[in-house]
Protein backbone atom coordinates (compact mmCIF):
# COMPACT_ATOMS: atom_id res chain seq x y z
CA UNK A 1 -83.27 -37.60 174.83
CA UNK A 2 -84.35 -34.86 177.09
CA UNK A 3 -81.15 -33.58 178.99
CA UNK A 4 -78.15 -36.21 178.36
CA UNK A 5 -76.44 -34.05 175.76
CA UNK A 6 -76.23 -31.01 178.35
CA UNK A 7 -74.24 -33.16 180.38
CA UNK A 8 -70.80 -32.13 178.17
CA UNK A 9 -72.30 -28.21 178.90
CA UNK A 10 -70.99 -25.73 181.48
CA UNK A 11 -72.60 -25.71 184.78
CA UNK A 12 -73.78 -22.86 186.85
CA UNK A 13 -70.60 -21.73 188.75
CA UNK A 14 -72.78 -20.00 191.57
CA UNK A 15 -74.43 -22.86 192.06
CA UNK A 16 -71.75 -25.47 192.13
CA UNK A 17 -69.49 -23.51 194.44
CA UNK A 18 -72.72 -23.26 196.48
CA UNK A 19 -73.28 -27.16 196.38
CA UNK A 20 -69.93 -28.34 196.86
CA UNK A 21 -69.69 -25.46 199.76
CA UNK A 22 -72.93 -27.42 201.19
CA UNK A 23 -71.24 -30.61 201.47
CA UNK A 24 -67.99 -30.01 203.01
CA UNK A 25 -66.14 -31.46 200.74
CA UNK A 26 -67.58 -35.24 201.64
CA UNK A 27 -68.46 -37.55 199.19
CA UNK A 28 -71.08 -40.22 199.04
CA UNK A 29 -73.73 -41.01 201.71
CA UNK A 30 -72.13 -38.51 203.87
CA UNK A 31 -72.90 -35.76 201.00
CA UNK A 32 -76.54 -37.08 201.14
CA UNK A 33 -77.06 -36.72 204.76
CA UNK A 34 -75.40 -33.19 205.25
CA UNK A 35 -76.91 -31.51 201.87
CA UNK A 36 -80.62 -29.64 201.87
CA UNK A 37 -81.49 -29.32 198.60
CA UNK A 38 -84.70 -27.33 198.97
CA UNK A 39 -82.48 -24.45 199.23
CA UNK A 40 -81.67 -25.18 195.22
CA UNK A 41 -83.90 -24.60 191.88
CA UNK A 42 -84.69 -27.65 190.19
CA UNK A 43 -82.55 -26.48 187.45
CA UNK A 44 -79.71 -26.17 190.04
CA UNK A 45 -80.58 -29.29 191.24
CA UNK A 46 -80.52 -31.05 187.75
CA UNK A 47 -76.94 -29.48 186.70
CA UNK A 48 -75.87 -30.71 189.59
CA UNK A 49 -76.63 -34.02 188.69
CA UNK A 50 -75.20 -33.50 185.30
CA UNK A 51 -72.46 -32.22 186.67
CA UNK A 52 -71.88 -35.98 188.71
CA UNK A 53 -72.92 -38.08 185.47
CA UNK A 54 -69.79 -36.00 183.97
CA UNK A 55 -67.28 -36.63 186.23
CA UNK A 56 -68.61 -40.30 186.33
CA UNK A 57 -70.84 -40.68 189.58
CA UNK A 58 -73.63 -41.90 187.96
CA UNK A 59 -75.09 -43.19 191.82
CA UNK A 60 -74.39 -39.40 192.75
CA UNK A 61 -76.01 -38.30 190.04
CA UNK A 62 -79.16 -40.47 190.70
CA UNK A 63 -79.82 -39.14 194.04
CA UNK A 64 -80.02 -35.75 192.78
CA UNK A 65 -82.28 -36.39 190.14
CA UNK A 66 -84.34 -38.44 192.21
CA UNK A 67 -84.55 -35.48 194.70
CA UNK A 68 -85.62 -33.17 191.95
CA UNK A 69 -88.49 -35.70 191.44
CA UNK A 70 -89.47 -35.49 195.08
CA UNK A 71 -89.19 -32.06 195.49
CA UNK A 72 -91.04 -30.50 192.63
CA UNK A 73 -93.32 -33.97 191.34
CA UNK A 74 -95.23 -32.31 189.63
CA UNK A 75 -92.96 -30.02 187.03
CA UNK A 76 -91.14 -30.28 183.73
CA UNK A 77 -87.92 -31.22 185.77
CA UNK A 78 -88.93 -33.78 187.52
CA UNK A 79 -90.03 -35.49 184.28
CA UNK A 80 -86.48 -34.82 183.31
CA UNK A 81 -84.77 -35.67 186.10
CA UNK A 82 -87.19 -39.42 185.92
CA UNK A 83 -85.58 -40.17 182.59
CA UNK A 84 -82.51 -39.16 183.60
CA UNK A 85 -82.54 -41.14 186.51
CA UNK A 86 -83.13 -43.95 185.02
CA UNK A 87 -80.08 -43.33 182.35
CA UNK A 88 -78.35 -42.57 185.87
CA UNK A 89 -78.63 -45.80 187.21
CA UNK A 90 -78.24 -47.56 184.25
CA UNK A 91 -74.94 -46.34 183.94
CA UNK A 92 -74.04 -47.09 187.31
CA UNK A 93 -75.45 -51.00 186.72
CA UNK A 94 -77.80 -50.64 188.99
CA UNK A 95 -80.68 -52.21 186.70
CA UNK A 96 -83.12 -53.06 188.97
CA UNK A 97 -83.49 -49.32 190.12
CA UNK A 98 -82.92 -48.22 186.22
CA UNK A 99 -85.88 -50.32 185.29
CA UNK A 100 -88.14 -48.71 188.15
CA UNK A 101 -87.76 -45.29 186.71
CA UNK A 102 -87.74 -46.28 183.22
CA UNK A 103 -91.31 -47.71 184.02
CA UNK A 104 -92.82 -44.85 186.13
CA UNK A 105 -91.55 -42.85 183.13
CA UNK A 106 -93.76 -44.79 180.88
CA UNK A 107 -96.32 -44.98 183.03
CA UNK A 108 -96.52 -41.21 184.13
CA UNK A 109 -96.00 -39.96 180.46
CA UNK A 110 -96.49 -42.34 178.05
CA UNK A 111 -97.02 -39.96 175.44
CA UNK A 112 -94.14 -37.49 175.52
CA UNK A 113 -91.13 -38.43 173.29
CA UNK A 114 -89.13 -39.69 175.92
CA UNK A 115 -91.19 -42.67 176.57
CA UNK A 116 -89.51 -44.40 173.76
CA UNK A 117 -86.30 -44.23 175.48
CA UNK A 118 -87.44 -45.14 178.83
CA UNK A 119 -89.14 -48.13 177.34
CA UNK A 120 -85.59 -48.72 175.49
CA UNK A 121 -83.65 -48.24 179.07
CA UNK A 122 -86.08 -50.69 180.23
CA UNK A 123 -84.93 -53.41 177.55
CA UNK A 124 -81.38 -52.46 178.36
CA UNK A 125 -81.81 -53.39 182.07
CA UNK A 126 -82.52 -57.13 180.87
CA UNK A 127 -80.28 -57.10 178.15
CA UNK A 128 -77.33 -56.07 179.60
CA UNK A 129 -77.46 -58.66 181.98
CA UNK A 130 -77.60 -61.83 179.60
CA UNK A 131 -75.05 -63.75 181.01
CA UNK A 132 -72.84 -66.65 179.13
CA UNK A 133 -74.85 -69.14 177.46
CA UNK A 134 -74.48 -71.90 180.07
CA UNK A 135 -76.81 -69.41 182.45
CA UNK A 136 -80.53 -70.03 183.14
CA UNK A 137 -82.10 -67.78 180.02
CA UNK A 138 -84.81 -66.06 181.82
CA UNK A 139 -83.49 -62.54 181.52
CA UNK A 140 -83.29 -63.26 177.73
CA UNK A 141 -86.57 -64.14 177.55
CA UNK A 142 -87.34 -60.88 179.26
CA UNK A 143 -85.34 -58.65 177.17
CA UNK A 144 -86.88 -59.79 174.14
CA UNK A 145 -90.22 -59.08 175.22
CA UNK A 146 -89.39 -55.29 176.61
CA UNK A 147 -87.35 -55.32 172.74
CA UNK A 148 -90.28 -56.71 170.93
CA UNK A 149 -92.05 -53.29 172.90
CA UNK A 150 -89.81 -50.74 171.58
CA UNK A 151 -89.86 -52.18 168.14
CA UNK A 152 -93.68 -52.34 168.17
CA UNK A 153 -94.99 -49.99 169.60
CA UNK A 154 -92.56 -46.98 168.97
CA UNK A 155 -91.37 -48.45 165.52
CA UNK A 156 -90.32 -44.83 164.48
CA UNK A 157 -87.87 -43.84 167.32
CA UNK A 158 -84.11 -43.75 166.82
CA UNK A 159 -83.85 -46.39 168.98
CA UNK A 160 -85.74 -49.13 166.77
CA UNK A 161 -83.05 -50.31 164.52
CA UNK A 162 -81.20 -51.04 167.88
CA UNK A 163 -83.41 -52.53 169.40
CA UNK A 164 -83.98 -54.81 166.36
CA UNK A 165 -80.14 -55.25 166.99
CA UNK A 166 -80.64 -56.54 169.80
CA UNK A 167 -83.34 -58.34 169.72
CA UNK A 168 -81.64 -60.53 167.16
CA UNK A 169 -79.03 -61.19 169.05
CA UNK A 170 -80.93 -62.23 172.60
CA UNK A 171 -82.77 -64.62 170.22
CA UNK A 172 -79.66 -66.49 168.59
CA UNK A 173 -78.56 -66.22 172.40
CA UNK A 174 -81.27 -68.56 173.33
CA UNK A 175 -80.74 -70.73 170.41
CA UNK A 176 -77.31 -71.34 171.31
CA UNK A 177 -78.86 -72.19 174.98
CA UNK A 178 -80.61 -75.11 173.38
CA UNK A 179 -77.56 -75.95 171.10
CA UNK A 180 -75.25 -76.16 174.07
CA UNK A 181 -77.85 -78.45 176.18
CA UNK A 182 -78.14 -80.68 172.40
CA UNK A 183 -74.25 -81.60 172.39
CA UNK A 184 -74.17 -81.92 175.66
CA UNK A 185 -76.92 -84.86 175.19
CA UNK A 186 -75.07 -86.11 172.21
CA UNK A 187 -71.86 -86.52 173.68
CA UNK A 188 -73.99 -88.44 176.77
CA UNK A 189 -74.76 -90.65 173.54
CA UNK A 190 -78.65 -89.66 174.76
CA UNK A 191 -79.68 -89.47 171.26
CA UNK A 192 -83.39 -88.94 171.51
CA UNK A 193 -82.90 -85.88 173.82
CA UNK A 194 -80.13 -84.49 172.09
CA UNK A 195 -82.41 -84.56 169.11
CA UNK A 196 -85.40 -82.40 170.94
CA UNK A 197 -82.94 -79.85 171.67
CA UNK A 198 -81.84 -79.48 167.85
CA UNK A 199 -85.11 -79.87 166.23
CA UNK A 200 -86.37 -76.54 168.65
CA UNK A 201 -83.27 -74.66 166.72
CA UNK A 202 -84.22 -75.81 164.05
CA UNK A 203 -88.37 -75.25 163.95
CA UNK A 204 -88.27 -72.43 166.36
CA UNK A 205 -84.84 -70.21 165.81
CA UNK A 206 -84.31 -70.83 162.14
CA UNK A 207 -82.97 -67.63 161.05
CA UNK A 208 -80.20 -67.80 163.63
CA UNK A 209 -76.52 -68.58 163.05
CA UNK A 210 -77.36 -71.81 164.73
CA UNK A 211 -79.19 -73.53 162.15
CA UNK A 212 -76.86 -75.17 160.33
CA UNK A 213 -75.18 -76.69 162.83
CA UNK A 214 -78.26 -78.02 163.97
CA UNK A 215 -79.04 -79.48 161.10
CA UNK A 216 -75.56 -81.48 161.30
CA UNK A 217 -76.16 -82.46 164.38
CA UNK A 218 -79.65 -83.82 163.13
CA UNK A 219 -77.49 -85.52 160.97
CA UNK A 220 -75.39 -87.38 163.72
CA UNK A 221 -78.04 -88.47 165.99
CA UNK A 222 -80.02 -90.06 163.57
CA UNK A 223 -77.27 -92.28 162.11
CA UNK A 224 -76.53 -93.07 165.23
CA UNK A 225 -79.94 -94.03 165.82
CA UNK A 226 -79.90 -95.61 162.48
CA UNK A 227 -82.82 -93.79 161.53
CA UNK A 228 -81.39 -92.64 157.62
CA UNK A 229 -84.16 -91.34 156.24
CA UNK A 230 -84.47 -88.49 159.22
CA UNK A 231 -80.74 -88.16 158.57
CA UNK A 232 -80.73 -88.02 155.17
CA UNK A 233 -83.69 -85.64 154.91
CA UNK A 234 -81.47 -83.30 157.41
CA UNK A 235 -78.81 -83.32 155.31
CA UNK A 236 -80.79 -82.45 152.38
CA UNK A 237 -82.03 -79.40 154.05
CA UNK A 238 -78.30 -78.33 155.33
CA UNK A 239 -77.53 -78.65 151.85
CA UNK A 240 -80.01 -76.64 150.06
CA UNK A 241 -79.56 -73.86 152.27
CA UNK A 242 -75.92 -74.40 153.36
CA UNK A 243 -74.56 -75.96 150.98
CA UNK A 244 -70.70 -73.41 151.29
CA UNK A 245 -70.55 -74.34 155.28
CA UNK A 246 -68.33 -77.12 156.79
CA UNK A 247 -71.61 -78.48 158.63
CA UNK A 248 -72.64 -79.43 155.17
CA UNK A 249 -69.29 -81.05 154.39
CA UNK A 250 -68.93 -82.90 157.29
CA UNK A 251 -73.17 -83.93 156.98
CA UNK A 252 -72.00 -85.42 153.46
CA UNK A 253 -69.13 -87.04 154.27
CA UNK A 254 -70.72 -88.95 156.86
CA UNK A 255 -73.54 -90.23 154.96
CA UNK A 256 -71.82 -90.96 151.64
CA UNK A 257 -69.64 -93.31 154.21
CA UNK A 258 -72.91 -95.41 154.83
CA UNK A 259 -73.61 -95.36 151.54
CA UNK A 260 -76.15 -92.53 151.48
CA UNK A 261 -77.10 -89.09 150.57
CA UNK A 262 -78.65 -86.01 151.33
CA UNK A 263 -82.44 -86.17 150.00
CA UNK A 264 -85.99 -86.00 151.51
CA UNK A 265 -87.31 -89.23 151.98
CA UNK A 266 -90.90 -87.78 153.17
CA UNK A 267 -93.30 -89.82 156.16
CA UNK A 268 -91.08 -87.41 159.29
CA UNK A 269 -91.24 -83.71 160.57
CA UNK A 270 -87.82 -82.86 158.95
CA UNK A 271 -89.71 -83.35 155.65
CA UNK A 272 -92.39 -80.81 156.37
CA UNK A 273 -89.34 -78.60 156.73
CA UNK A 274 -87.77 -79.34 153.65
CA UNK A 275 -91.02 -79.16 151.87
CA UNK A 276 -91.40 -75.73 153.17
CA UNK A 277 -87.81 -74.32 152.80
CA UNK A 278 -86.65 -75.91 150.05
CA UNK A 279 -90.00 -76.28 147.57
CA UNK A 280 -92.13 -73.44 149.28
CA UNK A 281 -94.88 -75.80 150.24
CA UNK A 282 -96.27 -74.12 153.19
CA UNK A 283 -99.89 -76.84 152.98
């Protein structure tokens, strides 16, 4: 990206004497208010700013980039000093103002290289905020989509196989949303819901880490519900594709105690799974 690897680089000693001179020595807001940067270059302005992401002021080094914008709007620097604002802020946590200046990035030049990274900063700003599992999952949903964008439509950048990372993970994320909503059902011995909540893992996030368990937990409800040929079929399923896991050991033992087995017994929606995962039957 554009300018983050001169931040390690020396900066302009006139110019930083000059700047900290400027500000008196004051930090923060008062720096803001006592400083007239139309005195400085852009390039001063922007080293300046590098200078603050380097000693770790990442909300310093915002406002100077963002002054560069304002400033000059109209040169190469302030189409540095954009993406680098939005790095800037997304450093400092402040995602909300990251993902504003990750978007006019894309917006003002979505065809320069660095519109892959902005639309990647963009991602970050939802991802980064997924909170434990028990949370409402909107900003998951979110950060999949703005994922699903980098890996789409800039499938070549460096920052593709991350955000494929990524991706992944937000999705088995929401999968163990609906997991942790299932057991809590089943435990409430509300069998029918807990069952809704483990068939979406299991039709919806089936490449997730989830799966199995799901598929055990299929097993449960339905006993309990004495339905045994939805059980069964579930545990035929868990077997044939998790056959080494404990879910599958614990899915047998509790239907060879009722005196069944794992097999598809056909005429329910677990069977159009098993036809499909296990025999490749996809009409």
């Amino acid at each position: 990206m554009i300018g983050i690897n001169r931040a390690a680089k020396g900066i302009g000693v006139v110019f930083l004497m000059a700047a900290l001179a400027a500000c008196g020595g004051a930090d923060g807001d008062a720096k803001r208010r006592s400083e007239d940067l139309q005195v400085f270059t852009p390039d001063q302005i922007f080293e300046r700013g590098e200078f603050e992401m380097a000693r770790n002021r990442p909300e310093d080094a915002a406002y100077f980039f963002s002054e560069i914008e304002r400033l000059y709007p109209y040169s190469q620097w302030a189409q540095q000093a954009l993406i680098m604002q939005a790095y800037a802020f997304h450093q400092g946590r402040d995602y909300e103002n990251s993902r504003a200046a990750a978007q006019r990035f894309i917006d003002f030049y979505p065809a320069e290289e660095d519109a892959a990274y902005a639309q990647y900063l963009l991602a970050l700003s939802y991802y980064d905020q997924i909170d434990e599992v028990g949370r409402d999952q909107g900003l998951t949903f979110q950060a999949l989509q703005a994922l699903r964008t980098v890996i789409e439509v800039y499938p070549d950048s460096e920052y593709a196989s991350s955000a494929i990372l990524k991706f992944d993970l937000a999705f088995d994320h929401l999968a163990g949303k609906e997991m942790e909503i299932g057991r809590y059902y089943l435990r409430g011995q509300h069998y029918a819901a807990a069952i809704n909540r483990f068939r979406v893992v299991v039709e919806d996030f089936q490449t997730t880490s989830h799966t199995p368990e799901a598929l055990h937990r299929l097993v449960e409800a339905y006993l309990s519900l004495g339905l045994n040929d939805e059980a069964q079929t579930a545990g035929a399923i868990l077997g044939h594709n998790y056959r080494s896991t404990d879910w599958y050991e614990d899915s047998f033992k509790l239907l060879t105690g009722q005196g069944l087995k794992p097999r598809d017994l056909g005429g329910n929606w677990l069977s159009t799974i098993y036809r499909q995962s296990v025999k490749g039957q996809w009409l």
